[in-house]
C-alpha atoms as a PDB file:
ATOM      1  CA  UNK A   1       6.680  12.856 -65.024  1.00  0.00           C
ATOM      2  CA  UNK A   2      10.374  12.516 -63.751  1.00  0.00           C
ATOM      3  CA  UNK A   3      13.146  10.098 -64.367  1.00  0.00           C
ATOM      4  CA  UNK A   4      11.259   8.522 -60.759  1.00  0.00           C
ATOM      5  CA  UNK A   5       9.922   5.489 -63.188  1.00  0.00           C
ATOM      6  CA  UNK A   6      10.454   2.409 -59.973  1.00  0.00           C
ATOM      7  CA  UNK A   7       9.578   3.786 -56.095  1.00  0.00           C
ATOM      8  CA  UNK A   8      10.517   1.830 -53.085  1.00  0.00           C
ATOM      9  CA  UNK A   9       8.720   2.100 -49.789  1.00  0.00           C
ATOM     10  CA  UNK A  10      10.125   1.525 -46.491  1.00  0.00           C
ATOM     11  CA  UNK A  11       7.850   2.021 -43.617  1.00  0.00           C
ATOM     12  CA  UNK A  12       8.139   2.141 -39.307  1.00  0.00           C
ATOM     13  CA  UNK A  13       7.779  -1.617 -38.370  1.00  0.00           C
ATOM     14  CA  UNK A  14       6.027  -1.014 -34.643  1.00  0.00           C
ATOM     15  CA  UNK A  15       3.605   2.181 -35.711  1.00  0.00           C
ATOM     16  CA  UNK A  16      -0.179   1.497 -36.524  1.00  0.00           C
ATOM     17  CA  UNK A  17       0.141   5.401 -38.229  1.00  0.00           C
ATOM     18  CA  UNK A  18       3.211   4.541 -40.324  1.00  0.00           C
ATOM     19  CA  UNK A  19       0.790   1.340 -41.606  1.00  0.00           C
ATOM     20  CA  UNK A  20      -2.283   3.895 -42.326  1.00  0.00           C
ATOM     21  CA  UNK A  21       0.028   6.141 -44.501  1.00  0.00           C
ATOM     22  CA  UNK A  22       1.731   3.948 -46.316  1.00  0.00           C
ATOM     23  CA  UNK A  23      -1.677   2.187 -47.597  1.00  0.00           C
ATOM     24  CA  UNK A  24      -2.357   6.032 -48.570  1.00  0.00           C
ATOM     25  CA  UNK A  25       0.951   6.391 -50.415  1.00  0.00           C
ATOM     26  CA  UNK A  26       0.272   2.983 -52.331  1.00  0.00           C
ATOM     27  CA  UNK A  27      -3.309   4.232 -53.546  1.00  0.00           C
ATOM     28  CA  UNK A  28      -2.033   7.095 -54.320  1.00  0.00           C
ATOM     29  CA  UNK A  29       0.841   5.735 -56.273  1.00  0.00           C
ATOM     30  CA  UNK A  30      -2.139   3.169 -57.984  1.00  0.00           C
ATOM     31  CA  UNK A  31      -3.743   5.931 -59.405  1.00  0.00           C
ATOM     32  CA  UNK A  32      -0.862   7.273 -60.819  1.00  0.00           C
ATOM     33  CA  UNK A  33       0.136   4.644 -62.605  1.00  0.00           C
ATOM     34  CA  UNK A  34       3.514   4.548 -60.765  1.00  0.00           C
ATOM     35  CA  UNK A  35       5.338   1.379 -60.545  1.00  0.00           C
ATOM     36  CA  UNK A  36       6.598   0.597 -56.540  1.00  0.00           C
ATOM     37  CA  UNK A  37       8.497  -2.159 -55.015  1.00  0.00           C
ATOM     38  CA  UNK A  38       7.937  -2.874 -51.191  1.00  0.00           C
ATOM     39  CA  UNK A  39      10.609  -3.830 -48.974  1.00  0.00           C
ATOM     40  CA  UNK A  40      10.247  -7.266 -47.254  1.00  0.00           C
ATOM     41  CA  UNK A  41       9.500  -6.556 -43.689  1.00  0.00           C
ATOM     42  CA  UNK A  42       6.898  -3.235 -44.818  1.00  0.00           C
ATOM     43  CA  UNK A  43       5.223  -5.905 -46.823  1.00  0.00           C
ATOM     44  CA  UNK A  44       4.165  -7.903 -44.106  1.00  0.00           C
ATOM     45  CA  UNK A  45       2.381  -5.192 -42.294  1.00  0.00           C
ATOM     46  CA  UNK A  46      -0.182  -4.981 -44.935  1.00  0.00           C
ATOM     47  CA  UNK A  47      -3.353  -7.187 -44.550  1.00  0.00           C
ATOM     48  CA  UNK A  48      -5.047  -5.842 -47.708  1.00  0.00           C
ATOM     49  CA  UNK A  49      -4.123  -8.674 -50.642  1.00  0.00           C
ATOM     50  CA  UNK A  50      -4.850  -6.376 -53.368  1.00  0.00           C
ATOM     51  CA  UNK A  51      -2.572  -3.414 -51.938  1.00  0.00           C
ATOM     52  CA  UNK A  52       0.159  -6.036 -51.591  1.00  0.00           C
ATOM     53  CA  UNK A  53      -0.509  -7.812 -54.897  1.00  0.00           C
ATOM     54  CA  UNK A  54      -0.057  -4.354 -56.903  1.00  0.00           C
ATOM     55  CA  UNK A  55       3.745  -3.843 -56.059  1.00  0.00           C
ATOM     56  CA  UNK A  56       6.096  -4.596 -58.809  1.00  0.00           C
ATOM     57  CA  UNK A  57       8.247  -6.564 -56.583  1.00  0.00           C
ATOM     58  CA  UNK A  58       8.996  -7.398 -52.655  1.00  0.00           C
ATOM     59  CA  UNK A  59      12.725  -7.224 -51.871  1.00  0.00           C
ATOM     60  CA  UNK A  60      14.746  -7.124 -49.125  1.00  0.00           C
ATOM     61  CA  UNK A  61      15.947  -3.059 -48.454  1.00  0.00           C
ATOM     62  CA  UNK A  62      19.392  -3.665 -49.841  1.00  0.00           C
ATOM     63  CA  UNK A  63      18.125  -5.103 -52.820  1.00  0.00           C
ATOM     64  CA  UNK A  64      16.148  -2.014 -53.478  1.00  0.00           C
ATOM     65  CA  UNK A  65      19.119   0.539 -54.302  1.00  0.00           C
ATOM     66  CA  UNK A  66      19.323  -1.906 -57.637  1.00  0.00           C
ATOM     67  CA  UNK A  67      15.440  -1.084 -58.476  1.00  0.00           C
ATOM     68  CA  UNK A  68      14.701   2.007 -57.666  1.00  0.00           C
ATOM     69  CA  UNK A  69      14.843   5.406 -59.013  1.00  0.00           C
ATOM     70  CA  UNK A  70      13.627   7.358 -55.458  1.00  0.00           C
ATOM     71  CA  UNK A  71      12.837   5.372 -52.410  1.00  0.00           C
ATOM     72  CA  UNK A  72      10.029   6.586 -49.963  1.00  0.00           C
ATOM     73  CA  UNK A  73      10.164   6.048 -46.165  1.00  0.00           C
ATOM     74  CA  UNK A  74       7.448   6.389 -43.792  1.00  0.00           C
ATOM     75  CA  UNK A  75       8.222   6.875 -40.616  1.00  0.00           C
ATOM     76  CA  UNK A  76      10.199   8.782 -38.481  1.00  0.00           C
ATOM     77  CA  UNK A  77      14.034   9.666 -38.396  1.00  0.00           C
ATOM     78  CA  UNK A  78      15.024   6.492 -37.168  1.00  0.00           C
ATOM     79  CA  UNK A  79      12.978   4.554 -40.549  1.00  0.00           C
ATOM     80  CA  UNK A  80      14.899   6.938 -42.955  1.00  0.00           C
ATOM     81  CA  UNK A  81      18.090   6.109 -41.016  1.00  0.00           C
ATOM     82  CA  UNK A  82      17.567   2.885 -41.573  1.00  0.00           C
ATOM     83  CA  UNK A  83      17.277   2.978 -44.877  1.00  0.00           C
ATOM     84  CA  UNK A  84      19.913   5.487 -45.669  1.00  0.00           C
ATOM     85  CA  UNK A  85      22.794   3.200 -43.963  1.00  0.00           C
ATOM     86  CA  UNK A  86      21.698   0.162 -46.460  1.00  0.00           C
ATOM     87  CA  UNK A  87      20.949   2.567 -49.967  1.00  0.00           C
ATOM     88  CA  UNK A  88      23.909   5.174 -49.700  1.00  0.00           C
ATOM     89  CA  UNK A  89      26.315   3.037 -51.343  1.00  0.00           C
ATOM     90  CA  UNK A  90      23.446   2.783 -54.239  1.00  0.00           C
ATOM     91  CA  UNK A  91      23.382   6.602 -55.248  1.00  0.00           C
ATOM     92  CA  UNK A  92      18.962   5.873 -55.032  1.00  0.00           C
ATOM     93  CA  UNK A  93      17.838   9.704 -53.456  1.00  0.00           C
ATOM     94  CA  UNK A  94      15.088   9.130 -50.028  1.00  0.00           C
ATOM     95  CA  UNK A  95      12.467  10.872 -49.305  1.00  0.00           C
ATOM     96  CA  UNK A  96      10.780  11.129 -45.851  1.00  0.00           C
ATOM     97  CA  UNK A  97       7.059  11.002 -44.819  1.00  0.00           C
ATOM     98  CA  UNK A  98       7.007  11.780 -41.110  1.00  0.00           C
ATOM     99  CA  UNK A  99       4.841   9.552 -38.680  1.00  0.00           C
ATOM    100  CA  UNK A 100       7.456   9.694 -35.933  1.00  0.00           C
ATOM    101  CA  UNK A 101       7.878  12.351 -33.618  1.00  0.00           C
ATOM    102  CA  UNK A 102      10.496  15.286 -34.222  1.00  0.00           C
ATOM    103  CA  UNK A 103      10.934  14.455 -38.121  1.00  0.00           C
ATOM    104  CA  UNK A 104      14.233  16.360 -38.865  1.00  0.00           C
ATOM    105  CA  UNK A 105      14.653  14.402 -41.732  1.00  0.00           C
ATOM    106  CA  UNK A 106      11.190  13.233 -42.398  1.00  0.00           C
ATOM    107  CA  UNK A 107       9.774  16.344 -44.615  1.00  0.00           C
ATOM    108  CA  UNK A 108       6.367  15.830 -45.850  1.00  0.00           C
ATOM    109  CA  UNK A 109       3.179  15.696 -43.023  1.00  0.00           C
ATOM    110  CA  UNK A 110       0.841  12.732 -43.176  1.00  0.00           C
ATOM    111  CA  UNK A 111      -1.906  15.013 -44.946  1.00  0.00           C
ATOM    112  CA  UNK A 112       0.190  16.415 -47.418  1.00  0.00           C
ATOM    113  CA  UNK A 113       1.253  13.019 -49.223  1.00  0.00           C
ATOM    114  CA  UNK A 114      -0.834  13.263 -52.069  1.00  0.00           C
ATOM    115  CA  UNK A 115      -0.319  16.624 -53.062  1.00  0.00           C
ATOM    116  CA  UNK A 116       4.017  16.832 -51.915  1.00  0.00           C
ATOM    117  CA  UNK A 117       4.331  13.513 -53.232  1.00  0.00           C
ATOM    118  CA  UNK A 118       3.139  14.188 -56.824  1.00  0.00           C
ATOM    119  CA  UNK A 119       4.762  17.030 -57.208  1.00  0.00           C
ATOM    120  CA  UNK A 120       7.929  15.351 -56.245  1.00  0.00           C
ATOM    121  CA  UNK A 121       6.858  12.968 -58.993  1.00  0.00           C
ATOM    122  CA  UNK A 122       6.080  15.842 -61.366  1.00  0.00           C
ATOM    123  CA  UNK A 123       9.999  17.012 -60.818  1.00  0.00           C
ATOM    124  CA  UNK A 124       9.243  20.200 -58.363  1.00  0.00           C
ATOM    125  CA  UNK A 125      11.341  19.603 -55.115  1.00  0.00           C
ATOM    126  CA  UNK A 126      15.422  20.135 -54.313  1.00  0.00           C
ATOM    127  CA  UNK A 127      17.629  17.756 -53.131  1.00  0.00           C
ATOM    128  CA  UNK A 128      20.848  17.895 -51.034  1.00  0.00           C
ATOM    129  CA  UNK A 129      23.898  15.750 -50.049  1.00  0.00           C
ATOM    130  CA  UNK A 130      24.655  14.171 -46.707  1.00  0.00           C
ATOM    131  CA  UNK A 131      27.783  12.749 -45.682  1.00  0.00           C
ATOM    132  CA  UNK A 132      27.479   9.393 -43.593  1.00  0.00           C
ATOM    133  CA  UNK A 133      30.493   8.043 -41.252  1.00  0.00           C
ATOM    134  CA  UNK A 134      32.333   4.912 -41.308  1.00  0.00           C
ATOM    135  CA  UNK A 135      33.272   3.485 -38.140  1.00  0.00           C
ATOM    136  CA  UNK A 136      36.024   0.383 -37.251  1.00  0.00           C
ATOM    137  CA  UNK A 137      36.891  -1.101 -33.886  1.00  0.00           C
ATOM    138  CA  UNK A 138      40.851  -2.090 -34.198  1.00  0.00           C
ATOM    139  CA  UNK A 139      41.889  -4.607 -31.310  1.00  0.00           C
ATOM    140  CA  UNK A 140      45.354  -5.497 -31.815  1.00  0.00           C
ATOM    141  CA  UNK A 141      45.913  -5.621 -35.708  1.00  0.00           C
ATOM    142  CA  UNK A 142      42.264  -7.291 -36.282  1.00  0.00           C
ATOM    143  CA  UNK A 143      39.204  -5.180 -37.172  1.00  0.00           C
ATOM    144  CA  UNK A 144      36.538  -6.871 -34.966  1.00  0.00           C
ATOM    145  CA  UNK A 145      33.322  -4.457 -35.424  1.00  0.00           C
ATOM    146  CA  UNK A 146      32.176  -2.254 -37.973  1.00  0.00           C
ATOM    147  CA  UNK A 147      29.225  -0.020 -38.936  1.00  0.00           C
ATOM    148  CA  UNK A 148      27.997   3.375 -40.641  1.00  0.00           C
ATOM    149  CA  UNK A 149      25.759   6.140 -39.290  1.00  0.00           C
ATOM    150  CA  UNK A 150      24.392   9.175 -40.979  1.00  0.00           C
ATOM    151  CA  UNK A 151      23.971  11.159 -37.778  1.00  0.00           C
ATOM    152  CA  UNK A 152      26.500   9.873 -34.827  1.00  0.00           C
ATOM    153  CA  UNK A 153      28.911   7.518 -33.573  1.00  0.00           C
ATOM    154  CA  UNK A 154      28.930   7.229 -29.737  1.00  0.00           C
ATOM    155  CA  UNK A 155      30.941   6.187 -27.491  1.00  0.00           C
ATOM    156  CA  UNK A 156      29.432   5.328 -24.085  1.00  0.00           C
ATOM    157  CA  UNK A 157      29.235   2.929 -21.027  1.00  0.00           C
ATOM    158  CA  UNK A 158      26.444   0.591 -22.155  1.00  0.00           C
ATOM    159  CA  UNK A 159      23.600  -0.553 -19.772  1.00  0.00           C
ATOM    160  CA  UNK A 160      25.250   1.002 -16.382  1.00  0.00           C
ATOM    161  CA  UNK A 161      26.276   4.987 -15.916  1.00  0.00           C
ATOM    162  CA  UNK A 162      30.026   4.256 -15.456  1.00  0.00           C
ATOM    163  CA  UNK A 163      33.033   6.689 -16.179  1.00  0.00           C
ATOM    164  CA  UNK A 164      35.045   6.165 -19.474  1.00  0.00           C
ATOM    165  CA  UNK A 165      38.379   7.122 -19.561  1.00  0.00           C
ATOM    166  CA  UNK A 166      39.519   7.506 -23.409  1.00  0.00           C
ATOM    167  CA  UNK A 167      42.282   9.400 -26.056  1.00  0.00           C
ATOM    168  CA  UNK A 168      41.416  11.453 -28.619  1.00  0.00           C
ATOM    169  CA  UNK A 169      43.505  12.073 -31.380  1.00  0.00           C
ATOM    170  CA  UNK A 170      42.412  13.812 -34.914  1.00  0.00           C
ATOM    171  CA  UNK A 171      44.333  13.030 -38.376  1.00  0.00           C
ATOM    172  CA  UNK A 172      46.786  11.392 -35.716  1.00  0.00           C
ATOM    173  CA  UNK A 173      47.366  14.242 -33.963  1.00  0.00           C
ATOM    174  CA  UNK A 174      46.891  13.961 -30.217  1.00  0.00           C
ATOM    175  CA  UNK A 175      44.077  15.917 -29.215  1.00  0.00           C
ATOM    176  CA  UNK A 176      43.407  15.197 -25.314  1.00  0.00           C
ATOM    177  CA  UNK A 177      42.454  12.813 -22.666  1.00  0.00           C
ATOM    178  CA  UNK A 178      39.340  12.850 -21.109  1.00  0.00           C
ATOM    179  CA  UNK A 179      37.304  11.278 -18.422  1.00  0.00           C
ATOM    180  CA  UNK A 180      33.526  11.641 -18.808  1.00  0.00           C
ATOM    181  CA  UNK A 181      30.309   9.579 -19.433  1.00  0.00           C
ATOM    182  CA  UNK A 182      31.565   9.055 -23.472  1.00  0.00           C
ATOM    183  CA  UNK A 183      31.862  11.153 -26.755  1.00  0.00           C
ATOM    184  CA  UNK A 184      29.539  11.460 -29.556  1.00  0.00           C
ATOM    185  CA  UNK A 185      30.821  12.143 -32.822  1.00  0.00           C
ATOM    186  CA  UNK A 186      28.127  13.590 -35.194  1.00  0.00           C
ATOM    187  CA  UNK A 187      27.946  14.462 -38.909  1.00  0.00           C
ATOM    188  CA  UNK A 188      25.897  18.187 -39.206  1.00  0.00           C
ATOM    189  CA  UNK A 189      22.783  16.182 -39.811  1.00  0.00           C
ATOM    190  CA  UNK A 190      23.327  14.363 -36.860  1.00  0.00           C
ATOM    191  CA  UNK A 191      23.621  17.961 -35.022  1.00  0.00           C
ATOM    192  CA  UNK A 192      19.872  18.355 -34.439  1.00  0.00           C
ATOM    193  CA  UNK A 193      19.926  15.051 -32.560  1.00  0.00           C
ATOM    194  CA  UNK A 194      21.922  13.296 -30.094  1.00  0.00           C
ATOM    195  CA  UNK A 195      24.563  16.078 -30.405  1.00  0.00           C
ATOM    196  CA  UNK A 196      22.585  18.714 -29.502  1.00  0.00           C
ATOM    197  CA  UNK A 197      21.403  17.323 -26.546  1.00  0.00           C
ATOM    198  CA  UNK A 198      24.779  17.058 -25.347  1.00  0.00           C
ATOM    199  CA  UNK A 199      25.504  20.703 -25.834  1.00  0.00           C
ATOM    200  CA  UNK A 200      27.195  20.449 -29.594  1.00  0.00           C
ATOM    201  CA  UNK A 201      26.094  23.336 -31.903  1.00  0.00           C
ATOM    202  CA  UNK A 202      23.646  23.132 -34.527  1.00  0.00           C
ATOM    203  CA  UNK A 203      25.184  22.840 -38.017  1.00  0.00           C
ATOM    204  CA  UNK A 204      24.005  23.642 -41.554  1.00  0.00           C
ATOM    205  CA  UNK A 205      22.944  20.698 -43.278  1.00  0.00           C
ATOM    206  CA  UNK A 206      25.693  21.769 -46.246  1.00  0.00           C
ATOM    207  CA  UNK A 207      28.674  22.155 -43.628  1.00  0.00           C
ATOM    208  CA  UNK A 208      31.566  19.583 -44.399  1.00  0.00           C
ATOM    209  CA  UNK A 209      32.465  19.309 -40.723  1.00  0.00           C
ATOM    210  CA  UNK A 210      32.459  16.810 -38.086  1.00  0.00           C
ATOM    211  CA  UNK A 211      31.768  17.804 -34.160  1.00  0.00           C
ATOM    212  CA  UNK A 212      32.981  15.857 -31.195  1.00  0.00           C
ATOM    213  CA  UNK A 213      30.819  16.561 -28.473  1.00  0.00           C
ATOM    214  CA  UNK A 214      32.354  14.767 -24.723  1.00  0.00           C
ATOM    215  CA  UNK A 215      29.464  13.624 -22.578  1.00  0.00           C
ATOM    216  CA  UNK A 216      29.383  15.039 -19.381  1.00  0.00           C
ATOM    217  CA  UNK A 217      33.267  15.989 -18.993  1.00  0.00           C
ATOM    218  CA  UNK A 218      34.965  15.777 -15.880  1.00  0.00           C
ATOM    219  CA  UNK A 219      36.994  19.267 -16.953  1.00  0.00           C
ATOM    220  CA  UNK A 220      35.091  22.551 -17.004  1.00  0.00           C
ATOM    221  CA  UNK A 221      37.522  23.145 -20.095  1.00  0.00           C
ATOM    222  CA  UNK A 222      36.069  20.216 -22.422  1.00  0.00           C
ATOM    223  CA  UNK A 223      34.062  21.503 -24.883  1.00  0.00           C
ATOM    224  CA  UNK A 224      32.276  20.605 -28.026  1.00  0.00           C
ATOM    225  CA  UNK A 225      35.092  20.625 -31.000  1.00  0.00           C
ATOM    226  CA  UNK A 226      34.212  21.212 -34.719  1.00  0.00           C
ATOM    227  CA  UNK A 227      36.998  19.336 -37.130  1.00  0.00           C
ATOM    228  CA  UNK A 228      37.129  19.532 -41.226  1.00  0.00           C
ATOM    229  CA  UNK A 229      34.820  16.803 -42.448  1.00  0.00           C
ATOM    230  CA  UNK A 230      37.852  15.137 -43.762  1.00  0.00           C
ATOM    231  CA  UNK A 231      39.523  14.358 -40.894  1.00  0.00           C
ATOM    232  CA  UNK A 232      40.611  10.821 -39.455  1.00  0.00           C
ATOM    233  CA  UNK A 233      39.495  10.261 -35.584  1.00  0.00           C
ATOM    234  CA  UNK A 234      40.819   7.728 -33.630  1.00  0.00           C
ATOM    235  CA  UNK A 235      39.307   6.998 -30.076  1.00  0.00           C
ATOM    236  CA  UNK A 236      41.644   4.680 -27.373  1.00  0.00           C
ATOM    237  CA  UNK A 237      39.797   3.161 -24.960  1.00  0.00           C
ATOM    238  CA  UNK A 238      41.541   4.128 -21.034  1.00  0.00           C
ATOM    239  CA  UNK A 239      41.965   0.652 -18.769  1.00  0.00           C
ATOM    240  CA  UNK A 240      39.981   2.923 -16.401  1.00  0.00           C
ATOM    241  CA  UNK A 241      36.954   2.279 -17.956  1.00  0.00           C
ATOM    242  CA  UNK A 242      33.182   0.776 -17.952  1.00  0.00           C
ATOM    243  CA  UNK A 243      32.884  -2.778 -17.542  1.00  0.00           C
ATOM    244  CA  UNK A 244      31.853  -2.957 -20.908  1.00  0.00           C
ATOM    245  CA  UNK A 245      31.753  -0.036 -23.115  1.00  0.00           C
ATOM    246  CA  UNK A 246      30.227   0.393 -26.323  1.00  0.00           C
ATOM    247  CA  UNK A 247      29.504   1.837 -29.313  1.00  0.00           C
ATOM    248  CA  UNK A 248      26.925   3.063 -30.968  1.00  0.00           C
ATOM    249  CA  UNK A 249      25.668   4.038 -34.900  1.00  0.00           C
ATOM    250  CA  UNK A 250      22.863   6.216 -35.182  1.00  0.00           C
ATOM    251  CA  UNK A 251      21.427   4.745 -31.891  1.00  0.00           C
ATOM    252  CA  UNK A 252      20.737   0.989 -33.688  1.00  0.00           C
ATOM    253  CA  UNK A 253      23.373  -1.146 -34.135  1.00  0.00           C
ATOM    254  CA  UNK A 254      25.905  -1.817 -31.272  1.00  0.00           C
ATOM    255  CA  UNK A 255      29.839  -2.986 -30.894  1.00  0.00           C
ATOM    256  CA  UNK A 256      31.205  -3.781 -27.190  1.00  0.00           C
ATOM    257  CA  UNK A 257      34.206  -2.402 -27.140  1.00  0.00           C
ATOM    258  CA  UNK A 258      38.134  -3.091 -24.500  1.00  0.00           C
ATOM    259  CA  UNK A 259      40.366  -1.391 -22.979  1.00  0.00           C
ATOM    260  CA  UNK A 260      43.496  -0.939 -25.298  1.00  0.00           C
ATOM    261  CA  UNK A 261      40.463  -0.902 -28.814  1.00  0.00           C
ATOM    262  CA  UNK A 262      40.835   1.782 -30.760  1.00  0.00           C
ATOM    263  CA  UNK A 263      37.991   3.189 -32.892  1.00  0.00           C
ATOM    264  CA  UNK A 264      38.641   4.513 -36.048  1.00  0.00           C
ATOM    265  CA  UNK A 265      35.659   7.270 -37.475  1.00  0.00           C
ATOM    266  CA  UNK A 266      35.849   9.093 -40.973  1.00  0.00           C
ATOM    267  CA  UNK A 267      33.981   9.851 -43.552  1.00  0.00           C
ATOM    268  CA  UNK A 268      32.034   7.959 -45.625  1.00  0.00           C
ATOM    269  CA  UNK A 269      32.849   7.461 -49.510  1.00  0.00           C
ATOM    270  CA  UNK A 270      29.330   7.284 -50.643  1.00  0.00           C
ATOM    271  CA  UNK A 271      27.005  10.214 -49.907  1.00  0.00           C
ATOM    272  CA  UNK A 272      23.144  10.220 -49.274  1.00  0.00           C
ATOM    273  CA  UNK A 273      20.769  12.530 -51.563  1.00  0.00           C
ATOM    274  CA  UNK A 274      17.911  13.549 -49.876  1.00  0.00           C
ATOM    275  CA  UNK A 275      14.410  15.117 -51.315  1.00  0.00           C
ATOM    276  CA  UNK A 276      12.788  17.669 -50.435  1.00  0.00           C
ATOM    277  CA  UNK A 277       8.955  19.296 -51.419  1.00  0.00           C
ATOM    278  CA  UNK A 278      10.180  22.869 -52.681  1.00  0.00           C
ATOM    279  CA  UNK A 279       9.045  24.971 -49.569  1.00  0.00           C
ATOM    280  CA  UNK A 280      11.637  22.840 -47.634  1.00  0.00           C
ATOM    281  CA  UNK A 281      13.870  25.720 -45.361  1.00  0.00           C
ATOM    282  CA  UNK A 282      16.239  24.716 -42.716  1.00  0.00           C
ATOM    283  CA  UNK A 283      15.986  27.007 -40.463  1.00  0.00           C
ATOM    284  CA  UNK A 284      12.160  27.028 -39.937  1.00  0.00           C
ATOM    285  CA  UNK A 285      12.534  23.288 -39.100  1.00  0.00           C
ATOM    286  CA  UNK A 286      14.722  24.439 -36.647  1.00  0.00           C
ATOM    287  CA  UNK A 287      12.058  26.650 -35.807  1.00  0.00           C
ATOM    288  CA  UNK A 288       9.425  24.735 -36.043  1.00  0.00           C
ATOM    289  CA  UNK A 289      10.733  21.392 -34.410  1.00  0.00           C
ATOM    290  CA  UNK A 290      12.675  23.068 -31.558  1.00  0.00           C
ATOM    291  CA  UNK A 291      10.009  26.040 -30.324  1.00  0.00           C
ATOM    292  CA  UNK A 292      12.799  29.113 -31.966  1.00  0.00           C
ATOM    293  CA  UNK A 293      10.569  32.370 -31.354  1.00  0.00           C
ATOM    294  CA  UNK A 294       9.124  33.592 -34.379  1.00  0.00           C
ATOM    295  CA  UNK A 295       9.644  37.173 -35.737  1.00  0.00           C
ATOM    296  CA  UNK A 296       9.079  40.052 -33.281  1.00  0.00           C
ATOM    297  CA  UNK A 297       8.546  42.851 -36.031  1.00  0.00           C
ATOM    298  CA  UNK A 298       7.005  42.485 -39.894  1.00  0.00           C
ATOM    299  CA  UNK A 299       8.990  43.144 -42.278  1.00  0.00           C
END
């Protein structure tokens, strides 16, 4: 067995499926003698007292990056984004079980987790590094709103379609000013998401790069950008703007946002190390999840 001695589970709060496979994943971790710790609110979707009354411990998900040697989400991208926002800081790898629907980050199929998930166990998978953002709202001289997102930070007009008007500038360099419906700015493993439906390009999981990507642009000439992950962006808020703008962290926690804010997006400190079963290729889930044509001759 690996150095995985403690596994946390984390599973979809509103998905009957999510429930079913994680009652797998804990009989499967029963028989194999593995020692688990359930977060709170997965806890309380399980009605069976004996599956509840074998986990080591029941923590909140924070609390988690302290116990655990690999944490285990079941869900869909959204679960595992959840979870990587509260355990980066911890250095704890995640792996994903995918009960949502596109699973970009979710690896392993509902009837594979006994067989992917022991030999994750047994030491046979890779692992990669993801870079998360941080993101500040400065009003005056006061911070007023913070958050983190592994895939994007968005600018956009809240609960009506209204025009933004906004500054860009990069490492403090002015960039441009744009009118349009916001701007999404997206880590590479946020580039399969929001991103790309927006029109940004699809980046390599390995890329240190950011990419700005305008929504809807009022200039034929605004395009998608791609910046060194290491750059500082800074966002002004026009007076010509929404009624009440906002922004956005991986599409769950919000931030209203003035004319005059700025918002302030760089890179995270901490990174995020995700598993994956050995067969794990990116470019056949890009394949595979987006309908890519397969190969026209055999080589």
């Amino acid at each position: 067995m690996t150095h995985f001695n403690t596994v946390g589970l984390i599973g979809h709060l509103n998905n009957e499926r999510a429930t079913y496979s994680i009652k797998r994943l804990i009989r499967f971790l029963q028989k194999a003698d593995k020692r688990f710790v359930l977060e709170d609110k997965t806890a309380r979707l399980l009605t069976d007292p004996a599956l509840l009354n074998s986990a080591h411990q029941v923590v909140e998900m924070e609390a988690l990056g302290n116990i655990c040697d690999l944490v285990i989400v079941v869900g869909g991208d959204g679960s595992l984004l959840r979870g990587a926002r509260a355990l980066a800081r911890f250095n704890v790898p995640l792996l994903g079980i995918n009960r949502g629907r596109l699973g970009f980050l979710t690896d392993i199929t509902p009837e594979d987790i006994e067989q992917k998930v022991g030999e994750v166990l047994s030491g046979q998978y890779t692992s990669d590094q993801r870079f998360l953002l941080d993101m500040a709202v400065v009003r005056g001289q006061e911070v007023v709103a913070t958050g983190d997102a592994l895939n994007d930070v968005v600018l956009h007009p809240g609960q009506f379609i209204h025009m933004l008007e906004y500054e860009l500038y990069v490492d403090e360099h002015f960039v441009t000013s744009q009118r349009s419906d916001g701007m999404i700015v997206s880590t590479p493993t946020g580039s399969t998401a929001y991103a790309l439906s927006g029109g940004g390009p699809i980046m390599h999981p390995k890329l240190d790069a950011i990419v700005l990507v305008p929504m809807n642009p009022h200039t034929l000439s605004s395009r998608p950008m791609v910046v060194s992950g290491d750059s500082i962006i800074k966002i002004v808020v026009g007076a010509h703007s929404a009624a009440q703008p906002l922004v956005t962290c991986d599409g769950q926690s919000h931030a209203g946002v003035e004319a005059g804010d700025e918002i302030h997006i760089r890179k995270k400190l901490h990174r995020l190390t995700l598993i994956h079963p050995l067969n794990h290729n990116f470019y056949e889930r890009c394949r595979s999840k987006l309908g890519w044509g397969t190969q026209l001759l055999n080589s």
